[in-house]
Protein backbone atom coordinates (compact mmCIF):
# COMPACT_ATOMS: atom_id res chain seq x y z
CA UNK A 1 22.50 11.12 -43.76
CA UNK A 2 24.80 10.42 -40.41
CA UNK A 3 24.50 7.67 -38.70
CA UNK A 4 24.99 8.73 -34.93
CA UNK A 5 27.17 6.30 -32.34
CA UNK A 6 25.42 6.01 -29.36
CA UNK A 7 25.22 3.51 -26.52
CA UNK A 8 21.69 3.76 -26.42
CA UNK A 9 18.99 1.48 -28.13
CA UNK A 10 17.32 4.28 -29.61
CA UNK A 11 14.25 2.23 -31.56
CA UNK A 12 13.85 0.36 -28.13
CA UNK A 13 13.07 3.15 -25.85
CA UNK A 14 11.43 4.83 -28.95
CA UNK A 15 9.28 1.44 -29.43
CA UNK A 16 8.74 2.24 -25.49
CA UNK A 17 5.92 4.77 -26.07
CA UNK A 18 5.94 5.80 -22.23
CA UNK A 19 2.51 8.10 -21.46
CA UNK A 20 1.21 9.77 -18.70
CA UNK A 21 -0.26 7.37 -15.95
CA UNK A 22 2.22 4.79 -16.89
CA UNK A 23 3.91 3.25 -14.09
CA UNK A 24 7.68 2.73 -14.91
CA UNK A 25 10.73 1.72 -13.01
CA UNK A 26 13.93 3.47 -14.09
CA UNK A 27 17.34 1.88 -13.51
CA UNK A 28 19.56 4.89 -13.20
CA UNK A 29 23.88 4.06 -13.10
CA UNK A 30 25.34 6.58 -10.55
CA UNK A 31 29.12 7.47 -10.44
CA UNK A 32 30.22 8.25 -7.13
CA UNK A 33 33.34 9.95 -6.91
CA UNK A 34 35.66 9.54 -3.64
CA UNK A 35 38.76 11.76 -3.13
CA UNK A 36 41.11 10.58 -0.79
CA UNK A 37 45.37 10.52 -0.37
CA UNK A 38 47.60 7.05 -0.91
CA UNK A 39 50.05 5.65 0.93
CA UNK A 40 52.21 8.28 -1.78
CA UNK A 41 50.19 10.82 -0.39
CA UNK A 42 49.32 11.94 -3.71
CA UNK A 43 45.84 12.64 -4.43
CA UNK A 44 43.33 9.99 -6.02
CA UNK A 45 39.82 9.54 -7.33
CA UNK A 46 38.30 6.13 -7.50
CA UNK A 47 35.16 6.15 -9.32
CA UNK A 48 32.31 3.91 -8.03
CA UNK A 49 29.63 3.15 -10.27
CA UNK A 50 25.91 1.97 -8.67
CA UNK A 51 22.82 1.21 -10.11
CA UNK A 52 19.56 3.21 -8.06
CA UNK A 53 15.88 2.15 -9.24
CA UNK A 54 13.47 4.74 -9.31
CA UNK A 55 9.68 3.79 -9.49
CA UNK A 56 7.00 5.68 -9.91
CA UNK A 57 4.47 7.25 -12.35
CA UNK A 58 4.59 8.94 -14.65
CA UNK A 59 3.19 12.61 -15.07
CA UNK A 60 4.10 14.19 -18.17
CA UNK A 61 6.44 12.91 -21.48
CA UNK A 62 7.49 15.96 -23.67
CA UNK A 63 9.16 16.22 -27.14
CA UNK A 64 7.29 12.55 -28.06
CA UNK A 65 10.18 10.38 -29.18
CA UNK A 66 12.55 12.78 -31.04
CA UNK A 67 16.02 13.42 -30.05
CA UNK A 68 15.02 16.15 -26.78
CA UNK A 69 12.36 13.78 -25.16
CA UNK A 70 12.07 13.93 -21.52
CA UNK A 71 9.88 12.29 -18.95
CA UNK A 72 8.93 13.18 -15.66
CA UNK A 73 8.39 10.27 -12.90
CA UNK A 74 6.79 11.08 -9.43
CA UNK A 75 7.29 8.49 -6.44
CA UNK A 76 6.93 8.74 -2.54
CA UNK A 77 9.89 7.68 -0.81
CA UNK A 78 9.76 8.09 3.19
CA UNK A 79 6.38 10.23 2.90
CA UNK A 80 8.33 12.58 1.18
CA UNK A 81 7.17 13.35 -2.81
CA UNK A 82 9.99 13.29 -5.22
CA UNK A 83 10.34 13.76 -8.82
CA UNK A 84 13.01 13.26 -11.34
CA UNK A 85 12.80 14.34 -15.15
CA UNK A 86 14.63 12.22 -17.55
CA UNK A 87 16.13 12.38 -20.74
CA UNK A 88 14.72 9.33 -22.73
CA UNK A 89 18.13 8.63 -24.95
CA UNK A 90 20.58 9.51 -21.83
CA UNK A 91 23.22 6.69 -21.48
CA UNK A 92 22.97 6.88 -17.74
CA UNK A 93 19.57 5.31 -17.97
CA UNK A 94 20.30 1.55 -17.65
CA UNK A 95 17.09 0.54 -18.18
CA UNK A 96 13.57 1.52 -18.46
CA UNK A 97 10.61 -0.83 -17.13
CA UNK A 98 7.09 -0.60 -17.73
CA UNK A 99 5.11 -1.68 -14.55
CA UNK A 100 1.49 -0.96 -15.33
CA UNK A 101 -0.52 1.18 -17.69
CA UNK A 102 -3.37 3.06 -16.60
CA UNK A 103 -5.92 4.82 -18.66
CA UNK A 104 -5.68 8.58 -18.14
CA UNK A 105 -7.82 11.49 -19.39
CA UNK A 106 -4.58 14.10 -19.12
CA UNK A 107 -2.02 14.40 -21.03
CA UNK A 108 -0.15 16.09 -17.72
CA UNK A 109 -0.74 14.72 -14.11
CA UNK A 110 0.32 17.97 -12.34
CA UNK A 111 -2.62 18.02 -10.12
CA UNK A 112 -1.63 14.45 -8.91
CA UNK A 113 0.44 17.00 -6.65
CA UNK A 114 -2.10 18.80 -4.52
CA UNK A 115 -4.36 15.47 -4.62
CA UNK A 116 -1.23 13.54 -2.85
CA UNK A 117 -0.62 16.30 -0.29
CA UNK A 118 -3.88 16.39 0.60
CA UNK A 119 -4.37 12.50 1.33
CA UNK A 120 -0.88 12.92 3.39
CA UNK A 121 -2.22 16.32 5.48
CA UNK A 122 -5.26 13.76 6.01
CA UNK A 123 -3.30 11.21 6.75
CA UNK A 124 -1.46 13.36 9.77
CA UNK A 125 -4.33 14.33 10.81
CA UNK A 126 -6.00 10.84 11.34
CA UNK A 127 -2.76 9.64 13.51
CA UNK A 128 -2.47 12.91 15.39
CA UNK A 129 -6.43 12.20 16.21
CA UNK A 130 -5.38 8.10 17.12
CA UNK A 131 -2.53 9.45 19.18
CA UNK A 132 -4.42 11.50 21.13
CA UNK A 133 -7.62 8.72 22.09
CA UNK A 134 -4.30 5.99 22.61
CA UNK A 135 -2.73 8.40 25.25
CA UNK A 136 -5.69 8.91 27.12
CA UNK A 137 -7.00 5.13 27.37
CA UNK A 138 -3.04 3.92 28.02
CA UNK A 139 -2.98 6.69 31.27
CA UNK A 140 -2.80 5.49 34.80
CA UNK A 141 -5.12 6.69 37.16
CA UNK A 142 -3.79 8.88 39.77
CA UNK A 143 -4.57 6.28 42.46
CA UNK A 144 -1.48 3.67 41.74
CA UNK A 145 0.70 6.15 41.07
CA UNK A 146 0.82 7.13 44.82
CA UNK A 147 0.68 3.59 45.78
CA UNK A 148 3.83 2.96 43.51
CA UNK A 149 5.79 6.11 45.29
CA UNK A 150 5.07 5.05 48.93
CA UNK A 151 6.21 1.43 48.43
């Protein structure tokens, strides 16, 4: 049998076990590329590489721990719902975090989905429904108004 050389710790993130409802936080390394001329106007490429945590939970592992496994992790950043599926054995994972386990009856959380645009449509509706009782007790009566112009 091979042995593969990998930068990965393959029995740690197998050891892992990552489920559905687990909260996890992913350290991701990014390369950012930059293009730009010298001072021999030639062109270069720097490379920078960043680290970006992504935390969220998680809704659905497939392929269990063999060589294809992927995992999909759901967070809200700015109100807006975002997913990322990852490769467990990539090398541009840094590091994968367990937050919190939670007990779940699914195997796959797709329907945390709907449920989360629903509490953020009701959500917008309860400040649209504040905005509107704030405007009317913050109004000033006609009365000063006219006092204000003829001073």
């Amino acid at each position: 049998m091979q042995k593969v050389i990998t930068p990965v710790n393959v029995e740690g993130r197998a050891k892992l076990g990552i489920r559905s409802g687990d909260t996890v936080r992913v350290t991701q390394n990014i390369v950012e590329l930059k293009k730009g001329r010298g001072t021999d106007k030639k062109e270069k490429t720097t490379k920078n590489v960043r680290k970006q945590v992504f935390e969220g939970l998680v809704l659905s592992t497939k392929h269990g721990v063999e060589p294809g496994a992927m995992f999909t992790v759901r967070a809200t950043l700015s109100g807006v719902g975002v997913e990322k599926t990852f490769p467990l054995y990539t090398p541009s994972i840094d590091s994968i975090e367990i937050v919190k386990r939670s007990k779940v009856r699914r195997a796959k959380l797709y329907f945390i989905r709907e449920k989360a645009t629903k509490a953020v449509r009701r959500q917008l509706r309860n400040a649209r429904m504040m905005n509107l009782t704030s405007d009317e007790s913050v109004a000033v009566p006609v009365e000063e108004k006219q006092e204000e112009v003829a001073a």
